[in-house]
Protein backbone atom coordinates (compact mmCIF):
# COMPACT_ATOMS: atom_id res chain seq x y z
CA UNK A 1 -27.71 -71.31 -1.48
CA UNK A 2 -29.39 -72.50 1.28
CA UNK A 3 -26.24 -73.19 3.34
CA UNK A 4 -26.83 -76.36 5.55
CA UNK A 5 -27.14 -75.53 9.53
CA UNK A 6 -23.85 -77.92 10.34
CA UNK A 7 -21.59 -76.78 7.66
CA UNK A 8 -23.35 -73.11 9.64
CA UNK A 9 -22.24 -74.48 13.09
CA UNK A 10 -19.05 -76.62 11.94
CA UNK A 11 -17.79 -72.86 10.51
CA UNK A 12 -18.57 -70.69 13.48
CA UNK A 13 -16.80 -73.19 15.60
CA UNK A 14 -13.84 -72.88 13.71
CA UNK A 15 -13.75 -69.09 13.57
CA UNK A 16 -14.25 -69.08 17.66
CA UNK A 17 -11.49 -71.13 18.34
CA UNK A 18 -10.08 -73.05 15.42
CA UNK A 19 -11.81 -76.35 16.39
CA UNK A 20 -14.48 -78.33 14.86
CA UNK A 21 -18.06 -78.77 16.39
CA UNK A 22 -18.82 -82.24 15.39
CA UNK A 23 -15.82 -84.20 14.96
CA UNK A 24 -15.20 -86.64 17.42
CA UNK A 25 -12.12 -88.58 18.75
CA UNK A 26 -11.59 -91.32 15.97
CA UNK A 27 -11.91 -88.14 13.47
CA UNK A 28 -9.54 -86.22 15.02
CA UNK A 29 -6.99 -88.86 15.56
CA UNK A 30 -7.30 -89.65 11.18
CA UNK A 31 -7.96 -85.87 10.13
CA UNK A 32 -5.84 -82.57 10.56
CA UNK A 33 -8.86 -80.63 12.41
CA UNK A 34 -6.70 -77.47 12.68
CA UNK A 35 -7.26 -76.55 9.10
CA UNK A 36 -10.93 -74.96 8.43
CA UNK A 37 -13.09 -78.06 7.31
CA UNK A 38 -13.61 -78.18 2.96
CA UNK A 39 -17.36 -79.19 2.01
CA UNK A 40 -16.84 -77.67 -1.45
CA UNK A 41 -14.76 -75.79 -3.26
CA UNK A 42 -15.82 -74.10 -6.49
CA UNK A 43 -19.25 -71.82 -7.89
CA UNK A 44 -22.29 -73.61 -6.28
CA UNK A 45 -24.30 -71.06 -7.96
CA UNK A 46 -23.26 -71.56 -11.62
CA UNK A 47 -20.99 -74.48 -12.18
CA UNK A 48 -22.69 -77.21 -14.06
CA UNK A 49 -20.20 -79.92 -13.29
CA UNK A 50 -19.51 -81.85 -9.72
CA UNK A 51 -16.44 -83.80 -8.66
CA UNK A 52 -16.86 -86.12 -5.53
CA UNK A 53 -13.80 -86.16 -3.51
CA UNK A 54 -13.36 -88.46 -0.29
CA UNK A 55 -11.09 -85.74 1.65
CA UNK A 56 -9.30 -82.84 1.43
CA UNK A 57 -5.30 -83.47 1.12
CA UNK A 58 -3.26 -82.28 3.19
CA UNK A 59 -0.23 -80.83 1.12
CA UNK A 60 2.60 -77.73 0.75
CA UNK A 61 0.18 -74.78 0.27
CA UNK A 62 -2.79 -75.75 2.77
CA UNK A 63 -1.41 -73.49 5.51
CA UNK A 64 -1.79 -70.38 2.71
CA UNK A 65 -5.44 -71.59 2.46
CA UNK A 66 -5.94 -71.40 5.94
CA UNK A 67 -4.34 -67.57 5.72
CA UNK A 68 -6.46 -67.07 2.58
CA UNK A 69 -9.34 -68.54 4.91
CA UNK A 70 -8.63 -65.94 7.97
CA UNK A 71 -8.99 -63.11 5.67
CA UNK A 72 -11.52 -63.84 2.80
CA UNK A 73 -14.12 -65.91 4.91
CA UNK A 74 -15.11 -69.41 4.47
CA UNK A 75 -17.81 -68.17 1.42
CA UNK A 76 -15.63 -66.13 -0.16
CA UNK A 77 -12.54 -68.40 -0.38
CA UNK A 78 -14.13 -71.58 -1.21
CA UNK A 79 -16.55 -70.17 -3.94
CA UNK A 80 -14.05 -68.81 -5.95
CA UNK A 81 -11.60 -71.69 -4.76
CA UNK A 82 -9.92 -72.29 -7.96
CA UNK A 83 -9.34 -68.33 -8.56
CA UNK A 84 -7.73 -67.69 -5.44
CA UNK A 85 -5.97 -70.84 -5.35
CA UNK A 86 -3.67 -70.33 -8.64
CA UNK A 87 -4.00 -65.99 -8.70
CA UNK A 88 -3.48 -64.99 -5.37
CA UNK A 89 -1.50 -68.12 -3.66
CA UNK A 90 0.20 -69.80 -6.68
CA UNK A 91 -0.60 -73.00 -5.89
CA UNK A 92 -0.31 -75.41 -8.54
CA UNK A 93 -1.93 -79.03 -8.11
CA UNK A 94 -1.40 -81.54 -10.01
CA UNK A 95 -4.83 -83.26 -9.05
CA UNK A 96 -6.78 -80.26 -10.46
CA UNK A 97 -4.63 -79.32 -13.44
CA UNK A 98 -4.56 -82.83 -14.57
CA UNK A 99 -8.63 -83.16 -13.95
CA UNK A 100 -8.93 -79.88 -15.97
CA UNK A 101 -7.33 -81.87 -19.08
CA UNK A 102 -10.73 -84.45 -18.77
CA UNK A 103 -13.00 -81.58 -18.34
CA UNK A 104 -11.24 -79.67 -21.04
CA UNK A 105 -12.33 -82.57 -23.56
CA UNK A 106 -15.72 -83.12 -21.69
CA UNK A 107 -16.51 -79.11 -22.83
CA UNK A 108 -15.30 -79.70 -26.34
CA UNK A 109 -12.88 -77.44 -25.42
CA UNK A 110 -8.64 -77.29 -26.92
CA UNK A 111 -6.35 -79.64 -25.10
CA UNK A 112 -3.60 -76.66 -25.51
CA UNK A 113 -4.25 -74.89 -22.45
CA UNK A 114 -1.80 -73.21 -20.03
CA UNK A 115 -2.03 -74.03 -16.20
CA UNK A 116 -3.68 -70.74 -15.56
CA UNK A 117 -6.45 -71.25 -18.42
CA UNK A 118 -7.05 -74.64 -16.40
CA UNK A 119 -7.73 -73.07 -13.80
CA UNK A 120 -10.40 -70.77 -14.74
CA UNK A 121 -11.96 -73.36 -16.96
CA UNK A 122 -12.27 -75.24 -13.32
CA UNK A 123 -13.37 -72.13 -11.73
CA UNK A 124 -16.05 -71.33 -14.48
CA UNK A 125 -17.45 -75.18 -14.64
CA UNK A 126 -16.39 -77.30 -11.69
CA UNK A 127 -17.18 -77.55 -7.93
CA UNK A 128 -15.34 -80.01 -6.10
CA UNK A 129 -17.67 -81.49 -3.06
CA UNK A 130 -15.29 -83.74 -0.53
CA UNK A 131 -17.50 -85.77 1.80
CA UNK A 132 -15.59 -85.75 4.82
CA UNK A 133 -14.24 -82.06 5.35
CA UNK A 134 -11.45 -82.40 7.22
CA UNK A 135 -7.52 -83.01 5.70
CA UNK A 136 -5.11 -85.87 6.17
CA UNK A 137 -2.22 -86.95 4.17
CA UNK A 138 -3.15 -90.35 3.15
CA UNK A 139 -6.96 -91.59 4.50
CA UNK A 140 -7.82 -94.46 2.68
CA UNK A 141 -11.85 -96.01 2.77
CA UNK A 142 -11.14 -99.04 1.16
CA UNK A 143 -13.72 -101.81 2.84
CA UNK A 144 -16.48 -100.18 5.11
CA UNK A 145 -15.83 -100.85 8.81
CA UNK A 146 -18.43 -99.64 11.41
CA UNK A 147 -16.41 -96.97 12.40
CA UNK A 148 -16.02 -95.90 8.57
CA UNK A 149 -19.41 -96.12 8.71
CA UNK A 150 -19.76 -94.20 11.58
CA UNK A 151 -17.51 -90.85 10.17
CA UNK A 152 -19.20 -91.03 6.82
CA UNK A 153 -23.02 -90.75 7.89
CA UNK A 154 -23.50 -87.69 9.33
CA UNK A 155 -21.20 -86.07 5.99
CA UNK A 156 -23.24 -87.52 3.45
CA UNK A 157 -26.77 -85.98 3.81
CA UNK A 158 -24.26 -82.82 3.82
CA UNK A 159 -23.11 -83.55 0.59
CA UNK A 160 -26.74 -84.43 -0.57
CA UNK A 161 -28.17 -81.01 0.32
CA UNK A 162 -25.10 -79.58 -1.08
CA UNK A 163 -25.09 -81.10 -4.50
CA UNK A 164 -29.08 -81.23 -5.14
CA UNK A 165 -29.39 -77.24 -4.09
CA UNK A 166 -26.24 -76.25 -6.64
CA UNK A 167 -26.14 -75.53 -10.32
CA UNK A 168 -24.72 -79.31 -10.88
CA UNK A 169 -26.09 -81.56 -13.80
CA UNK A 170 -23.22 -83.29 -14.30
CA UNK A 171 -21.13 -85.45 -11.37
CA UNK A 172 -18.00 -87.20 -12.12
CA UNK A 173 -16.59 -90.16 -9.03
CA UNK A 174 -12.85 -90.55 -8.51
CA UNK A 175 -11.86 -93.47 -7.53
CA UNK A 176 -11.62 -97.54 -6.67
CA UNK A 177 -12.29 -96.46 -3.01
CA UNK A 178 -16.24 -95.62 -3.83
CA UNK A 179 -17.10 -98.86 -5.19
CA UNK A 180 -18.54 -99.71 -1.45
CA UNK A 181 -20.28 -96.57 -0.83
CA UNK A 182 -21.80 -96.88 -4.81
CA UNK A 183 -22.40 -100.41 -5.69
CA UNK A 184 -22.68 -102.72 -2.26
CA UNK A 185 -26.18 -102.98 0.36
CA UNK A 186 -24.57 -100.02 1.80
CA UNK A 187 -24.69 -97.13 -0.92
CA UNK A 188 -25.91 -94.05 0.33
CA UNK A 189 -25.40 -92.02 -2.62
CA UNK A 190 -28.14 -92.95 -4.23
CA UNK A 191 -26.27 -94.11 -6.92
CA UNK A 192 -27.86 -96.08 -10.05
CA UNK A 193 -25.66 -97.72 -12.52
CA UNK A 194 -27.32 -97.47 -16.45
CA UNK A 195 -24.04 -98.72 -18.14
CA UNK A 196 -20.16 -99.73 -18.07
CA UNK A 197 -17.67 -98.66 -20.61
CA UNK A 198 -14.41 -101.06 -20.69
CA UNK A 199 -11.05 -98.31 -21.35
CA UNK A 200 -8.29 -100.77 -22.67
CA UNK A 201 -5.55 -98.46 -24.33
CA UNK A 202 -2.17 -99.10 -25.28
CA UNK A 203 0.10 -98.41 -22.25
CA UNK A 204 -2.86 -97.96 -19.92
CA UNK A 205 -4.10 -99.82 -17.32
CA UNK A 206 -7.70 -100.59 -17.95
CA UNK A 207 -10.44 -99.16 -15.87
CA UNK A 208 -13.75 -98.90 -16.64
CA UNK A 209 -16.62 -96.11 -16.87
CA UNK A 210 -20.00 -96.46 -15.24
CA UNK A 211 -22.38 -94.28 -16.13
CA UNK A 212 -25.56 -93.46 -14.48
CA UNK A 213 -27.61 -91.20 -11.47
CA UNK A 214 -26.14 -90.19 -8.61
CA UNK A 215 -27.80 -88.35 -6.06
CA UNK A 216 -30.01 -87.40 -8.80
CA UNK A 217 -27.41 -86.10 -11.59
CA UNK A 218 -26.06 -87.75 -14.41
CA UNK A 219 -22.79 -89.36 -13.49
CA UNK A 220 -19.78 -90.97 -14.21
CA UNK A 221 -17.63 -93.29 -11.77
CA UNK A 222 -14.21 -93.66 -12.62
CA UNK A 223 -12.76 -97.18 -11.13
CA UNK A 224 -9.02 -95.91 -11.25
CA UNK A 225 -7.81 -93.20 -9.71
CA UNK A 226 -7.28 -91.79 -13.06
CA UNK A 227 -5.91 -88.16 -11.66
CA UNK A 228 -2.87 -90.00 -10.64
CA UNK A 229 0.22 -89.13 -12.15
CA UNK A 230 1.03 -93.03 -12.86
CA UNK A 231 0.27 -94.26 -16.48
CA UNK A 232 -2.47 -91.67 -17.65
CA UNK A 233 -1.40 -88.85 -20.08
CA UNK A 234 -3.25 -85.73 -20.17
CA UNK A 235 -4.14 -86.76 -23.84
CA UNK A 236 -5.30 -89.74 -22.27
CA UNK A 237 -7.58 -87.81 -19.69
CA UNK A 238 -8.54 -85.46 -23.05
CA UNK A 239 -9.94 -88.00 -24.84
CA UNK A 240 -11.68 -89.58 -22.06
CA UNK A 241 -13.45 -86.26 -21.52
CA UNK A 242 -14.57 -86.15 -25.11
CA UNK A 243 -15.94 -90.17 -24.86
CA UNK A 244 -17.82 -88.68 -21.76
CA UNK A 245 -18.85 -85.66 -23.66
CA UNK A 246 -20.34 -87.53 -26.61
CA UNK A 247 -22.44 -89.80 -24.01
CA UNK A 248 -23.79 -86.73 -22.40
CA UNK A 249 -24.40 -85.05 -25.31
CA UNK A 250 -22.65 -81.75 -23.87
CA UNK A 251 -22.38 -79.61 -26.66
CA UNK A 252 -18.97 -76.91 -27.82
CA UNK A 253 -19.07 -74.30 -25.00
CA UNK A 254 -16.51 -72.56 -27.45
């Protein structure tokens, strides 16, 4: 991997002192810049799936990362994220266990899976790229402000570099939040839309699938938060994966 030079900088800052290199005021007044910055978190090198994340959260376990961070190195700890998240801290999240239910369905895979197996089936396929780095508890984009604009700009040709220069085919987008970043004048994710599937299940809320290229991957954008605990089973998020799997044509890694 040829490692950006500001994720380079934005790293060696943080081991000097524990502070950040580029973020400014505003960012440090919406982000918790005392935990080492998160660009990515999964196998860049052999992970053939992406999931775009807005920011890191900021939950009960983060200060573990930040001891896991201390001793492993930022390489280390975030390349084989997933690993030493569930082995060696014993985290459990719900966002990443219930997202490994989807992928689980996109890989043709079983949906009876323990926790742990979820966890190296996201370790073995997934890399989860945030585009800003920095945690918070509850930063919302919702409509694009100038000053939105102004934190997002200098992460996204990050993100780009990081994406294009990994194993990726596949990218999957989280979220009602993107829709301004994806769809309006301002997308800058290169993001082209080739088709919308309507999801209208008993018990569900509907959302829809849009499938198409982002940042030059095949890619799905979710427009529900549809990792949230609220009204989506993991049988639910199983058999999405397998709709998504048939329309990619990913065949039975089993």
């Amino acid at each position: 991997m040829n490692w950006p030079k500001r994720i380079i900088d934005e790293y060696n800052a943080f081991d000097g002192n524990q502070q950040t290199k580029y973020a400014g005021d505003l960012v440090r007044l919406l982000f918790d810049t005392s935990m080492p910055p998160c660009f990515f978190a999964g196998d860049l090198n052999h992970a053939r799936f992406g999931l775009l994340g807005l920011n890191p959260g900021l939950a009960k376990g983060r200060t573990q990362e930040l001891k896991a961070y201390k001793s492993k190195g930022w390489k280390d700890l975030y390349l084989n994220f997933f690993t030493v998240f569930r082995k060696e801290l014993g985290i459990n999240s719900n966002y990443y266990t219930r997202f490994a239910m989807l992928l689980s369905g996109v890989l043709g895979e079983s949906i009876d899976i323990s926790v742990d197996e979820r966890y190296e089936l996201l370790q073995e396929n997934l890399v989860n790229f945030d585009l800003i780095p920095y945690h918070s508890k509850n930063f919302k984009l919702g409509m694009i402000e100038d000053e939105k604009i102004d934190i997002i700009k200098p992460y996204i040709d990050i993100t780009k570099s990081l994406v294009q220069n990994s194993s990726v085919e596949y990218l999957f987008i989280n979220g009602k939040p993107w829709e301004t970043l994806l769809t309006s004048k301002v997308n800058m994710m290169d993001y082209i839309e080739t088709e919308t599937k309507k999801m209208v299940r008993r018990k569900i809320p509907s959302f829809n699938l849009h499938f198409g290229e982002c940042m030059g991957k095949s890619a799905v954008w979710f427009d529900r938060f549809i990792t949230s605990i609220r009204g989506i089973r993991n049988q639910d998020l199983y058999e999405i994966g397998k709709i998504i799997r048939r329309r990619w044509r990913i065949e039975n890694t089993s």
